[in-house]
C-alpha atoms as a PDB file:
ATOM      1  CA  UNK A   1       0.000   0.000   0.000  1.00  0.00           C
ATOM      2  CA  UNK A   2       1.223   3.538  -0.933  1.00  0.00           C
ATOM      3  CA  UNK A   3       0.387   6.492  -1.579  1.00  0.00           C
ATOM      4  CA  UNK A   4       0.072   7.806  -4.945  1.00  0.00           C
ATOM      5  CA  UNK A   5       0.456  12.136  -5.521  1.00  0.00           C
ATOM      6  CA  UNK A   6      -0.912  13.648  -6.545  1.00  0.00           C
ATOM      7  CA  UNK A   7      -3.737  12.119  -6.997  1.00  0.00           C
ATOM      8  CA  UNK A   8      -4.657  11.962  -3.611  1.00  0.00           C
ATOM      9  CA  UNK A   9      -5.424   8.195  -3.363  1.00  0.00           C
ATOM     10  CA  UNK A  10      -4.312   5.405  -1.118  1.00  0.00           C
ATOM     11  CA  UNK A  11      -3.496   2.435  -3.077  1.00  0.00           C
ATOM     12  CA  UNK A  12      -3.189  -1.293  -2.191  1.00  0.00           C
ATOM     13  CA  UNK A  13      -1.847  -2.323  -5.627  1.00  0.00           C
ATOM     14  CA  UNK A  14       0.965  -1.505  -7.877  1.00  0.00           C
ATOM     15  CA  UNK A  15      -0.113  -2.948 -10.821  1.00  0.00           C
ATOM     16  CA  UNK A  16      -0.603  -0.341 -13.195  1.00  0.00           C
ATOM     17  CA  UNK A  17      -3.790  -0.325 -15.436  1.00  0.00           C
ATOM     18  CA  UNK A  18      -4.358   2.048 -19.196  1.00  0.00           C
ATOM     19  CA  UNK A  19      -7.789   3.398 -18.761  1.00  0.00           C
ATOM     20  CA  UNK A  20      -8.813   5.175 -22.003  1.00  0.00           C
ATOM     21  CA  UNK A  21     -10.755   8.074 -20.473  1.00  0.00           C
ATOM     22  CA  UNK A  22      -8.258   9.147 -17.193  1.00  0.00           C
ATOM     23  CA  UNK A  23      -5.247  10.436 -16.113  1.00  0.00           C
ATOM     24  CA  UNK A  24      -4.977   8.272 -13.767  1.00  0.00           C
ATOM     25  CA  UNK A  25      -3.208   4.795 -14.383  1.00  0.00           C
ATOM     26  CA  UNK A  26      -4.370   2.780 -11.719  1.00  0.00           C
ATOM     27  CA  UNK A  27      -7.532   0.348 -11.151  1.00  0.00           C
ATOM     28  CA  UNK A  28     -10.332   2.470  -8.669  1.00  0.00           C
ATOM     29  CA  UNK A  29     -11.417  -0.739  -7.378  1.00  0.00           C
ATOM     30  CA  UNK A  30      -8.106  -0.077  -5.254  1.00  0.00           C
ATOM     31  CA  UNK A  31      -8.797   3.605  -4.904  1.00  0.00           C
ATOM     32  CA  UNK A  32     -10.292   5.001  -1.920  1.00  0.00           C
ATOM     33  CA  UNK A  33     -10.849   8.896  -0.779  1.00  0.00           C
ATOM     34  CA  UNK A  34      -9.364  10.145   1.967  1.00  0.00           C
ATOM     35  CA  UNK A  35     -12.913  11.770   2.841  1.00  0.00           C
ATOM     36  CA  UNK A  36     -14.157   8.507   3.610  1.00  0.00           C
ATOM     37  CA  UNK A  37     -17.237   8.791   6.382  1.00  0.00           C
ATOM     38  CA  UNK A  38     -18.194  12.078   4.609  1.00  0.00           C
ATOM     39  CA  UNK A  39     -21.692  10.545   3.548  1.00  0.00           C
ATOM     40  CA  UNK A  40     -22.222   8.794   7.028  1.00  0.00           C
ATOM     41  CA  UNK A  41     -26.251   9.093   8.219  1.00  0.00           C
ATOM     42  CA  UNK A  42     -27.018  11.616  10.787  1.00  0.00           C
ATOM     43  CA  UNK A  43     -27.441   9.555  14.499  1.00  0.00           C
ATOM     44  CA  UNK A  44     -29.618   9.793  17.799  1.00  0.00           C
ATOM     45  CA  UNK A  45     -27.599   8.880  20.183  1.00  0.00           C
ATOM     46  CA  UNK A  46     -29.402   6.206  22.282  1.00  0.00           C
ATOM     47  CA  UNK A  47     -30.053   5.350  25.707  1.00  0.00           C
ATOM     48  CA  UNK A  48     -28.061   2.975  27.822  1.00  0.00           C
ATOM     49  CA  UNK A  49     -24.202   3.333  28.282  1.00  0.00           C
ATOM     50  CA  UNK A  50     -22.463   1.076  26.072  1.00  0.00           C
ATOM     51  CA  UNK A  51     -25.352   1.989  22.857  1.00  0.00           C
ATOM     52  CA  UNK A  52     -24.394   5.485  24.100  1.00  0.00           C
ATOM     53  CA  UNK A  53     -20.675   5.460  23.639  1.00  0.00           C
ATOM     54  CA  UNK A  54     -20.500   3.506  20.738  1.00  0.00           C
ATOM     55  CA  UNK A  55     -22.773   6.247  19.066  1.00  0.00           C
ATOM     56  CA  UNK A  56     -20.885   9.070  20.708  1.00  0.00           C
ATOM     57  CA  UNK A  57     -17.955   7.623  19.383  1.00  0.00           C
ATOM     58  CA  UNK A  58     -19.236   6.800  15.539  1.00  0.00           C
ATOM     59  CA  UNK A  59     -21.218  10.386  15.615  1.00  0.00           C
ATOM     60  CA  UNK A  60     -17.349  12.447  16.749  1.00  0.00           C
ATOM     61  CA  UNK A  61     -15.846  10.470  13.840  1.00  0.00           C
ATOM     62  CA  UNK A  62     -18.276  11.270  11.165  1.00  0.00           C
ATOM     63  CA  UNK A  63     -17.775  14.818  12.602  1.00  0.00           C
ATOM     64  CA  UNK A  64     -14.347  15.105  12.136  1.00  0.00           C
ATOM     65  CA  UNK A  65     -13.897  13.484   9.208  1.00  0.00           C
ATOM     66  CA  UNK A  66     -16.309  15.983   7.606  1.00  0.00           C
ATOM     67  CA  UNK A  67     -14.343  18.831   9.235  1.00  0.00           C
ATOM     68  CA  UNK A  68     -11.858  20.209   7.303  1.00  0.00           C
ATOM     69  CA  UNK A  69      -9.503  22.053   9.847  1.00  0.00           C
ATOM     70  CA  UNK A  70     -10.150  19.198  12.118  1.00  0.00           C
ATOM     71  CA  UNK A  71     -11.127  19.744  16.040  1.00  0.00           C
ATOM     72  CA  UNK A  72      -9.934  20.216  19.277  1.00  0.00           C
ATOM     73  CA  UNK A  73     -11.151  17.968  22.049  1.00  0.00           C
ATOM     74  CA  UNK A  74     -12.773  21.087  23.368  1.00  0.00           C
ATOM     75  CA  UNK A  75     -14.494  21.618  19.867  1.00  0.00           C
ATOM     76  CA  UNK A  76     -15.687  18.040  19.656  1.00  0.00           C
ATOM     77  CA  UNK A  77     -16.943  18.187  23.137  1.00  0.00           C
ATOM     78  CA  UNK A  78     -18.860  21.322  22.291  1.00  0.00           C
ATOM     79  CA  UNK A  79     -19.843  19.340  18.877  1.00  0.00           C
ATOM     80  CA  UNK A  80     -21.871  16.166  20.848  1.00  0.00           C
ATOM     81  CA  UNK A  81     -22.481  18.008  24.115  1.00  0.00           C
ATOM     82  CA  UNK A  82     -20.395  16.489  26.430  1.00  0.00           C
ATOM     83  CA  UNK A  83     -17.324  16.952  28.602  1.00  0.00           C
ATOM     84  CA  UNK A  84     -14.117  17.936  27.391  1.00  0.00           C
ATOM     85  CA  UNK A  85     -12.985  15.206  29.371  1.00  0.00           C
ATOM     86  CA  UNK A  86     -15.174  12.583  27.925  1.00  0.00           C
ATOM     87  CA  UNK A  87     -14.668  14.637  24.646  1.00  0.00           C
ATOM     88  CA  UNK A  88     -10.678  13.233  25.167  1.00  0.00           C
ATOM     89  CA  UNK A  89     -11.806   9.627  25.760  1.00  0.00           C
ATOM     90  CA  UNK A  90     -13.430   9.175  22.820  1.00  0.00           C
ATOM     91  CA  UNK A  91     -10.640  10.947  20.869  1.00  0.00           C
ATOM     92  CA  UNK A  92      -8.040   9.073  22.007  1.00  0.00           C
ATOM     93  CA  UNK A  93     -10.115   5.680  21.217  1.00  0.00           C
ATOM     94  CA  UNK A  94     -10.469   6.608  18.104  1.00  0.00           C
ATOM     95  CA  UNK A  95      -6.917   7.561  17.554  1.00  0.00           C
ATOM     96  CA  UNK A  96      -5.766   4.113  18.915  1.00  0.00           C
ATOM     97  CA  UNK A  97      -7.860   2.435  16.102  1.00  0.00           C
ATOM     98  CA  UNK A  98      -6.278   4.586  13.846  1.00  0.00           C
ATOM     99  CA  UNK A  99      -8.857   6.402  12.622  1.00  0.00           C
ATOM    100  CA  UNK A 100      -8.241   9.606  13.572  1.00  0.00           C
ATOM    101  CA  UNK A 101      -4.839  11.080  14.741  1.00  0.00           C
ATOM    102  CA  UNK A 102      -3.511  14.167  16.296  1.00  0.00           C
ATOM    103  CA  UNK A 103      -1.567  16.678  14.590  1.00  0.00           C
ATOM    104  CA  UNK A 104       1.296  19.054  15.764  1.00  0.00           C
ATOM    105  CA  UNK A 105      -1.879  21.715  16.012  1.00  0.00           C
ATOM    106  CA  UNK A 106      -3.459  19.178  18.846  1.00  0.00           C
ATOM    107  CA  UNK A 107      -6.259  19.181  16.384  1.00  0.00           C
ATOM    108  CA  UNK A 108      -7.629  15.726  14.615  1.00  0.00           C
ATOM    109  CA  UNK A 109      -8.405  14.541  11.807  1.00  0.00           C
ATOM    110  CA  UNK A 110      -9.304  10.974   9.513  1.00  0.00           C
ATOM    111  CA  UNK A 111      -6.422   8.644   9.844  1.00  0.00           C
ATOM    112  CA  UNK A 112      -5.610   6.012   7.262  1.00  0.00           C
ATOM    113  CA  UNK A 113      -7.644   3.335   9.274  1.00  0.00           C
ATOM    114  CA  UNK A 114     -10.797   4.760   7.534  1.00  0.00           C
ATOM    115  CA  UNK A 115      -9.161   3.283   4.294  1.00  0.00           C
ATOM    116  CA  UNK A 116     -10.203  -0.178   5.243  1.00  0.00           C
ATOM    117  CA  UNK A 117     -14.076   0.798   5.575  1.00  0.00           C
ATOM    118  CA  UNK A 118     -14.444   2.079   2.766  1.00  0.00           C
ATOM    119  CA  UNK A 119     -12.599  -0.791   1.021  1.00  0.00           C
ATOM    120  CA  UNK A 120     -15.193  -2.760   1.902  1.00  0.00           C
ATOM    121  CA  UNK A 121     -17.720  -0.875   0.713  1.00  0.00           C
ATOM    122  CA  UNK A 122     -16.245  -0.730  -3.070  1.00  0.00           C
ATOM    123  CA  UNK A 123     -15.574  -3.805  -3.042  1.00  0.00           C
ATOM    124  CA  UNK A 124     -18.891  -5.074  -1.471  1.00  0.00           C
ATOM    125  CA  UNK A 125     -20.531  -3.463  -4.557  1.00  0.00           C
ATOM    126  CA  UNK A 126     -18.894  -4.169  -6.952  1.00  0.00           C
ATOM    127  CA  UNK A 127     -18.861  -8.036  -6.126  1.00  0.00           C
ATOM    128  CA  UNK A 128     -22.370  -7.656  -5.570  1.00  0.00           C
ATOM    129  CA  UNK A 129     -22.755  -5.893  -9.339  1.00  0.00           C
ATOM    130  CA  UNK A 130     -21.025  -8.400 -11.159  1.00  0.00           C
ATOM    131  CA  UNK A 131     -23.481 -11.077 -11.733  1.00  0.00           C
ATOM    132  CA  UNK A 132     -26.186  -8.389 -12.298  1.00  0.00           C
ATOM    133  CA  UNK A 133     -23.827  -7.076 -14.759  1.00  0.00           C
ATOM    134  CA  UNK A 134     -23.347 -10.292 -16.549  1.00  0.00           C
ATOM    135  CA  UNK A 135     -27.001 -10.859 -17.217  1.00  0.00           C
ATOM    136  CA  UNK A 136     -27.438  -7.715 -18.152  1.00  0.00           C
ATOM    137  CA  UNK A 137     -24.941  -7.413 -20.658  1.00  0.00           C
ATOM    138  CA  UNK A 138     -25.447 -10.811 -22.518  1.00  0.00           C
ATOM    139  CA  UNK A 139     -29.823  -9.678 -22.250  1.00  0.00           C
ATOM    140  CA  UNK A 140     -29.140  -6.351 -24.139  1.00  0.00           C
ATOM    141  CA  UNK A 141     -25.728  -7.667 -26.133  1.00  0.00           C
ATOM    142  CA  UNK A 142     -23.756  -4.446 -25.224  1.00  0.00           C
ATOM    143  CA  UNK A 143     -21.016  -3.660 -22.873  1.00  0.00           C
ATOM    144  CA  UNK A 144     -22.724  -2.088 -19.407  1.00  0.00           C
ATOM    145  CA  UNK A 145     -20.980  -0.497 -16.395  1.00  0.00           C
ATOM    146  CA  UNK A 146     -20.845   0.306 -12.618  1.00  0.00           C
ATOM    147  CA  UNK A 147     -19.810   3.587 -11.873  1.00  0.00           C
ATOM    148  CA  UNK A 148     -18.769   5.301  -9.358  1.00  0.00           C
ATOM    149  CA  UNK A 149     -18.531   9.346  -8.289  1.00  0.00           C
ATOM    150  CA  UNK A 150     -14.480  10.002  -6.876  1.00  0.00           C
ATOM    151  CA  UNK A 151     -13.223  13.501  -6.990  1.00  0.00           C
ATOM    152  CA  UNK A 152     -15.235  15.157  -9.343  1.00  0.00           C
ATOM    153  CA  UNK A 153     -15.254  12.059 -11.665  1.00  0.00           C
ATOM    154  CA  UNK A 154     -17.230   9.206 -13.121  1.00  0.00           C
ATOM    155  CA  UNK A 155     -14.571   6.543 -12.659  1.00  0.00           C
ATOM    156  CA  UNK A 156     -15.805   2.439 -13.985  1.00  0.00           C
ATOM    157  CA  UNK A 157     -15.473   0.651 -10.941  1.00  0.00           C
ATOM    158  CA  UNK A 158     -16.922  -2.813 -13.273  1.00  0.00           C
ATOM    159  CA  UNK A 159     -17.215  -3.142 -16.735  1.00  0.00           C
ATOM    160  CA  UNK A 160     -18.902  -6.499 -18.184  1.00  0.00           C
ATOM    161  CA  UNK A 161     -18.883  -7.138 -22.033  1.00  0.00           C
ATOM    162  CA  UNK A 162     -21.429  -9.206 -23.445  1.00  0.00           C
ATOM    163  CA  UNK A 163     -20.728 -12.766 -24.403  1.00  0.00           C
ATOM    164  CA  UNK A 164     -22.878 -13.586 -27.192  1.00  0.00           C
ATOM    165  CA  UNK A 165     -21.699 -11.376 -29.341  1.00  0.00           C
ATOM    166  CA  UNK A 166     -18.093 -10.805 -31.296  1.00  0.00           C
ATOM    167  CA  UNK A 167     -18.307  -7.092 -32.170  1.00  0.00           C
ATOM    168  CA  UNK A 168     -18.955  -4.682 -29.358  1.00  0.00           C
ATOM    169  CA  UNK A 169     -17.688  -1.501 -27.618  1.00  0.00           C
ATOM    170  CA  UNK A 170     -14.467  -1.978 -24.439  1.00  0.00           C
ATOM    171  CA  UNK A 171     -13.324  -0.203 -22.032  1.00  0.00           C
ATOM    172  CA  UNK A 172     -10.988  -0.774 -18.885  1.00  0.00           C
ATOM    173  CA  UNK A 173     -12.100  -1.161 -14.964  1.00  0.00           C
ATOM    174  CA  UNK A 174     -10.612   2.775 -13.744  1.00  0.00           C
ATOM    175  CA  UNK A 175     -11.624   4.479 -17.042  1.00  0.00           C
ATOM    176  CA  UNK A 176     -12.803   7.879 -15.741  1.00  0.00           C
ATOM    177  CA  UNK A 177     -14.382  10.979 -17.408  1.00  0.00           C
ATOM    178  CA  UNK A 178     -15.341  14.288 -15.666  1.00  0.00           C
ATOM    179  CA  UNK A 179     -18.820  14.492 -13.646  1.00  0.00           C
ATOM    180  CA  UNK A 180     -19.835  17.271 -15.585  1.00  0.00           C
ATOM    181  CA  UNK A 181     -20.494  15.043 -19.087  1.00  0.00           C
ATOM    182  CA  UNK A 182     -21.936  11.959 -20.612  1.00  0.00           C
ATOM    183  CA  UNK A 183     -24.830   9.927 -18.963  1.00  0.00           C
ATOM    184  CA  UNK A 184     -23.510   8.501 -16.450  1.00  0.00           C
ATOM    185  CA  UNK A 185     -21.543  11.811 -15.167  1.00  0.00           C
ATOM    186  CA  UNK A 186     -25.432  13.197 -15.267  1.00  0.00           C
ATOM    187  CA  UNK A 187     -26.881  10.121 -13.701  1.00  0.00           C
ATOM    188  CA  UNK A 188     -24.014  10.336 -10.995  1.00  0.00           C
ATOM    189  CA  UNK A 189     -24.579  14.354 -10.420  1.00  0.00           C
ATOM    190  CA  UNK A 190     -28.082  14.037 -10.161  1.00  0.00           C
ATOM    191  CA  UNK A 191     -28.121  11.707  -6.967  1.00  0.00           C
ATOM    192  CA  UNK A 192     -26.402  14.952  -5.545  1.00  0.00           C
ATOM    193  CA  UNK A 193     -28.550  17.756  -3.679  1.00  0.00           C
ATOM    194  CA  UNK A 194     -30.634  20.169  -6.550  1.00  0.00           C
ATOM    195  CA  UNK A 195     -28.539  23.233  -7.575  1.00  0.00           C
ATOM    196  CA  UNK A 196     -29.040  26.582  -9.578  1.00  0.00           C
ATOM    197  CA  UNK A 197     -26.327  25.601 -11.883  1.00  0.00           C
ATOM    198  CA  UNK A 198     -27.323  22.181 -12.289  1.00  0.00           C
ATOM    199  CA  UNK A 199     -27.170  20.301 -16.290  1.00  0.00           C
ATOM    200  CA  UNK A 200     -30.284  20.151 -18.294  1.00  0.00           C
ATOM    201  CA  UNK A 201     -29.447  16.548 -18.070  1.00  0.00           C
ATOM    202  CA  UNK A 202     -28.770  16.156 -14.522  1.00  0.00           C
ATOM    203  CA  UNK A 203     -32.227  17.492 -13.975  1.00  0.00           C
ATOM    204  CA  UNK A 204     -33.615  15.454 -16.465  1.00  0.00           C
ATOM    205  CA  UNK A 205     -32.004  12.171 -14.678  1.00  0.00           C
ATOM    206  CA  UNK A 206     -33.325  13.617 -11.620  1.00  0.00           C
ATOM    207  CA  UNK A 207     -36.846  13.611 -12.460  1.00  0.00           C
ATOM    208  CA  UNK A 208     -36.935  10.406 -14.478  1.00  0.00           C
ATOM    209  CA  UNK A 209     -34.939   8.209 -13.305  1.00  0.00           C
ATOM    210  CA  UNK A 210     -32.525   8.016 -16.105  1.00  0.00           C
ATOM    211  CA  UNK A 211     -30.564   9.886 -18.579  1.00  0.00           C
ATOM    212  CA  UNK A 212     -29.437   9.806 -22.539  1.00  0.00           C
ATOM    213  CA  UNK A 213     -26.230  11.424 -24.100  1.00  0.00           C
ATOM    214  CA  UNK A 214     -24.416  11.401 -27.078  1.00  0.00           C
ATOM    215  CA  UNK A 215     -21.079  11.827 -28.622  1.00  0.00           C
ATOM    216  CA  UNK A 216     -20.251  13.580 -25.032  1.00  0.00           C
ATOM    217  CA  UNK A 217     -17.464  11.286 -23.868  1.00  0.00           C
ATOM    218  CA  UNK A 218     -16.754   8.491 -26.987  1.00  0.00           C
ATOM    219  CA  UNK A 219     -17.359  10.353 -30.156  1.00  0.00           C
ATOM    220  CA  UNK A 220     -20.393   8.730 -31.825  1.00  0.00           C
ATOM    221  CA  UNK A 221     -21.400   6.265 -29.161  1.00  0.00           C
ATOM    222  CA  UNK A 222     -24.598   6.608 -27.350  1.00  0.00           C
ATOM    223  CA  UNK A 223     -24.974   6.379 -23.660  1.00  0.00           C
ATOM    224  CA  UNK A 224     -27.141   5.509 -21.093  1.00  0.00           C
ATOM    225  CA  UNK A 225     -27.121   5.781 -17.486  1.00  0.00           C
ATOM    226  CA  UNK A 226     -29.190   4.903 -14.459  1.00  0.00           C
ATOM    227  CA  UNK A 227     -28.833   6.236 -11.397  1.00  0.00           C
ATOM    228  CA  UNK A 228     -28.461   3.635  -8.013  1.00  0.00           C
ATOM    229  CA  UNK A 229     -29.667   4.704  -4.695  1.00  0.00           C
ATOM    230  CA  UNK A 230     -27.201   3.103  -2.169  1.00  0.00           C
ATOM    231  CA  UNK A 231     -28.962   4.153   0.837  1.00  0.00           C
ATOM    232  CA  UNK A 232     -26.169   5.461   3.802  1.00  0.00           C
ATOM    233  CA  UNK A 233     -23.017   4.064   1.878  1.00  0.00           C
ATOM    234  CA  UNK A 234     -22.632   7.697   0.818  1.00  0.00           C
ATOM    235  CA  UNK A 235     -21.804   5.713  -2.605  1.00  0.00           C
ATOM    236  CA  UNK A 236     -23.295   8.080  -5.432  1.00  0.00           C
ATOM    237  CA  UNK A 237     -23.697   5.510  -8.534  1.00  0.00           C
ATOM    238  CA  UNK A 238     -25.248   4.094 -11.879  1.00  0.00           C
ATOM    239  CA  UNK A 239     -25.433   1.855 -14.180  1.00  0.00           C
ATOM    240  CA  UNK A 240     -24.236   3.092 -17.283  1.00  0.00           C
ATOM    241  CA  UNK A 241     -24.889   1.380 -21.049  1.00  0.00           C
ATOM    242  CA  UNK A 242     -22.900   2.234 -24.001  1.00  0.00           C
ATOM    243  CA  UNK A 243     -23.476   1.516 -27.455  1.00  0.00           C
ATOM    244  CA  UNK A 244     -23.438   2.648 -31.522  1.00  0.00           C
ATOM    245  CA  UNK A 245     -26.800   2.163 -32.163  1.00  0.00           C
ATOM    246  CA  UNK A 246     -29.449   4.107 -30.925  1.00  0.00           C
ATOM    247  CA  UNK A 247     -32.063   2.041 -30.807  1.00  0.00           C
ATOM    248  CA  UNK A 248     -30.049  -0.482 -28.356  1.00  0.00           C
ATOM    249  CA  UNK A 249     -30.007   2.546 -25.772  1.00  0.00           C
ATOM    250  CA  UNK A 250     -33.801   3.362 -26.141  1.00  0.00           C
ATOM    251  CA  UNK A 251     -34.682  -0.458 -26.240  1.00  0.00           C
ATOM    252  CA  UNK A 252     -32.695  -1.168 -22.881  1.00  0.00           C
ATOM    253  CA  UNK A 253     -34.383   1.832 -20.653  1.00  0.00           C
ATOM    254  CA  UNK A 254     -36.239  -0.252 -18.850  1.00  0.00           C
ATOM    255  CA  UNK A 255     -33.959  -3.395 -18.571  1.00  0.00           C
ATOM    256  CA  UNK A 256     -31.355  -1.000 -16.983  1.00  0.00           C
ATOM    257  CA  UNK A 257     -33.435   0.853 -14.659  1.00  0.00           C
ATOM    258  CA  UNK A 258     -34.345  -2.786 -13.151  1.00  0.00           C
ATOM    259  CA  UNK A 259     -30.900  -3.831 -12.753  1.00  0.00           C
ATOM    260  CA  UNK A 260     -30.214  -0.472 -10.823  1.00  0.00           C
ATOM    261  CA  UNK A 261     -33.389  -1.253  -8.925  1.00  0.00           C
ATOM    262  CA  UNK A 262     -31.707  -5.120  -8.381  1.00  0.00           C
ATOM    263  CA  UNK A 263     -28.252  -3.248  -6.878  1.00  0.00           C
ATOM    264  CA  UNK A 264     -29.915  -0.928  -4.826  1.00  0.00           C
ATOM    265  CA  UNK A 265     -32.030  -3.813  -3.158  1.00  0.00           C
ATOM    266  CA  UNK A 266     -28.437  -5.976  -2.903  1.00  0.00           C
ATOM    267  CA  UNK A 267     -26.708  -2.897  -1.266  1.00  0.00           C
ATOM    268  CA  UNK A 268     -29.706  -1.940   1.430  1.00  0.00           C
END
């Protein structure tokens, strides 16, 4: 494991991968943000005084980890409403699992043990996406997708090419194109909260569940992405299709908004 600048990434493989569409040369299924609890659910702390720790505790990380100056034990205790002192007990618990750690500024911030939750995660999905993948592919006889939002990009966390056919478009696991084009950049963006600046297309995904584009990242291929609610994971996602023909995208709308439907089930 090592970490690769500048892109910013932890990674626990040094094989290198060629994705078409990115900069970056290595596979994503490896890849995980440094923000990693960013998208963690809101909590009420419960009654009872091991329930209530343990959701003091997880409530300070997700806290600090969304904080991006970090906080002082003082902060924190101000934060969840307790003690400074208890404030310092849950710090330094944390900070002994190595998720958070102190810095020379006595403030703290997400350690490198948060790597290995979201690991999970990514790779808990994408296992999961695989078969559905399969299926799909071979049903519509086109190459389909799981992507994933990191850093401003759509990055192909699975890609599953049909097998019942010889000709058909390829591209590699870690290709990545910017959020701001091609379906499944809109599909992705529109799982994200409304904005005054948002694409015609993102709203478009937004209201019906799925979005078209053309030309926009492969010259001349038509895409089509779905967008997949992943519930807490803080995961934004789709399905994406891409094909030629234009009639294979408007044909599959429906076939790909039930295998988004099957992954968000699998992932709940």
């Amino acid at each position: 494991m090592y970490n690769c600048e500048p892109c910013g990434f932890i990674c626990q493989t040094e094989i290198p991968f060629s994705p078409r569409h990115t900069t970056k040369e290595h596979n994503p299924v490896f890849w995980l943000e440094r923000t990693t609890l960013s998208h963690v659910a809101d909590l009420t702390i419960p009654s009872g005084s091991g329930a209530q720790t343990l959701a003091r505790g997880i409530v300070a990380l997700k806290i600090i980890v969304n904080s991006a100056e970090g906080l002082s034990a003082q902060e924190l205790g101000e934060r969840i409403g307790v003690h400074r002192t208890i404030a310092h007990r849950i710090l330094s618990t944390l900070a002994d699992a190595d998720l958070i750690a102190k810095g020379a500024d006595g403030r703290y911030r997400g350690a490198v043990g948060l790597l290995s939750l979201t690991a999970g995660a990514y790779l808990t999905l994408r296992d999961a996406a695989i078969p559905v993948l399969r299926r799909l592919a071979n049903d519509l006889s086109s190459t389909v997708s799981l992507l994933v939002a990191q850093r401003g990009e759509a990055v192909a966390l699975a890609v599953v090419e049909p097998q019942n056919v010889r000709y058909h478009i390829t591209f590699s696991e870690g290709s990545a194109h910017p959020l701001d084009r091609g379906a499944a950049g809109h599909a992705i963006s529109s799982l994200q909260p409304p904005a005054a600046e948002d694409h015609e297309r993102v709203v478009l995904a937004r209201s019906q569940g799925y979005v078209m584009s053309f030309g926009e990242v492969e010259p001349g291929a038509f895409g089509l992405a779905v967008p997949i609610e992943l519930g807490p994971s803080g995961i934004l996602a789709c399905v994406n299709l891409i094909s030629y023909r234009e009639d294979v995208i408007v044909d599959a709308v429906d076939r790909m908004r039930e295998a988004a439907r099957q992954l968000a089930d699998i992932a709940r």
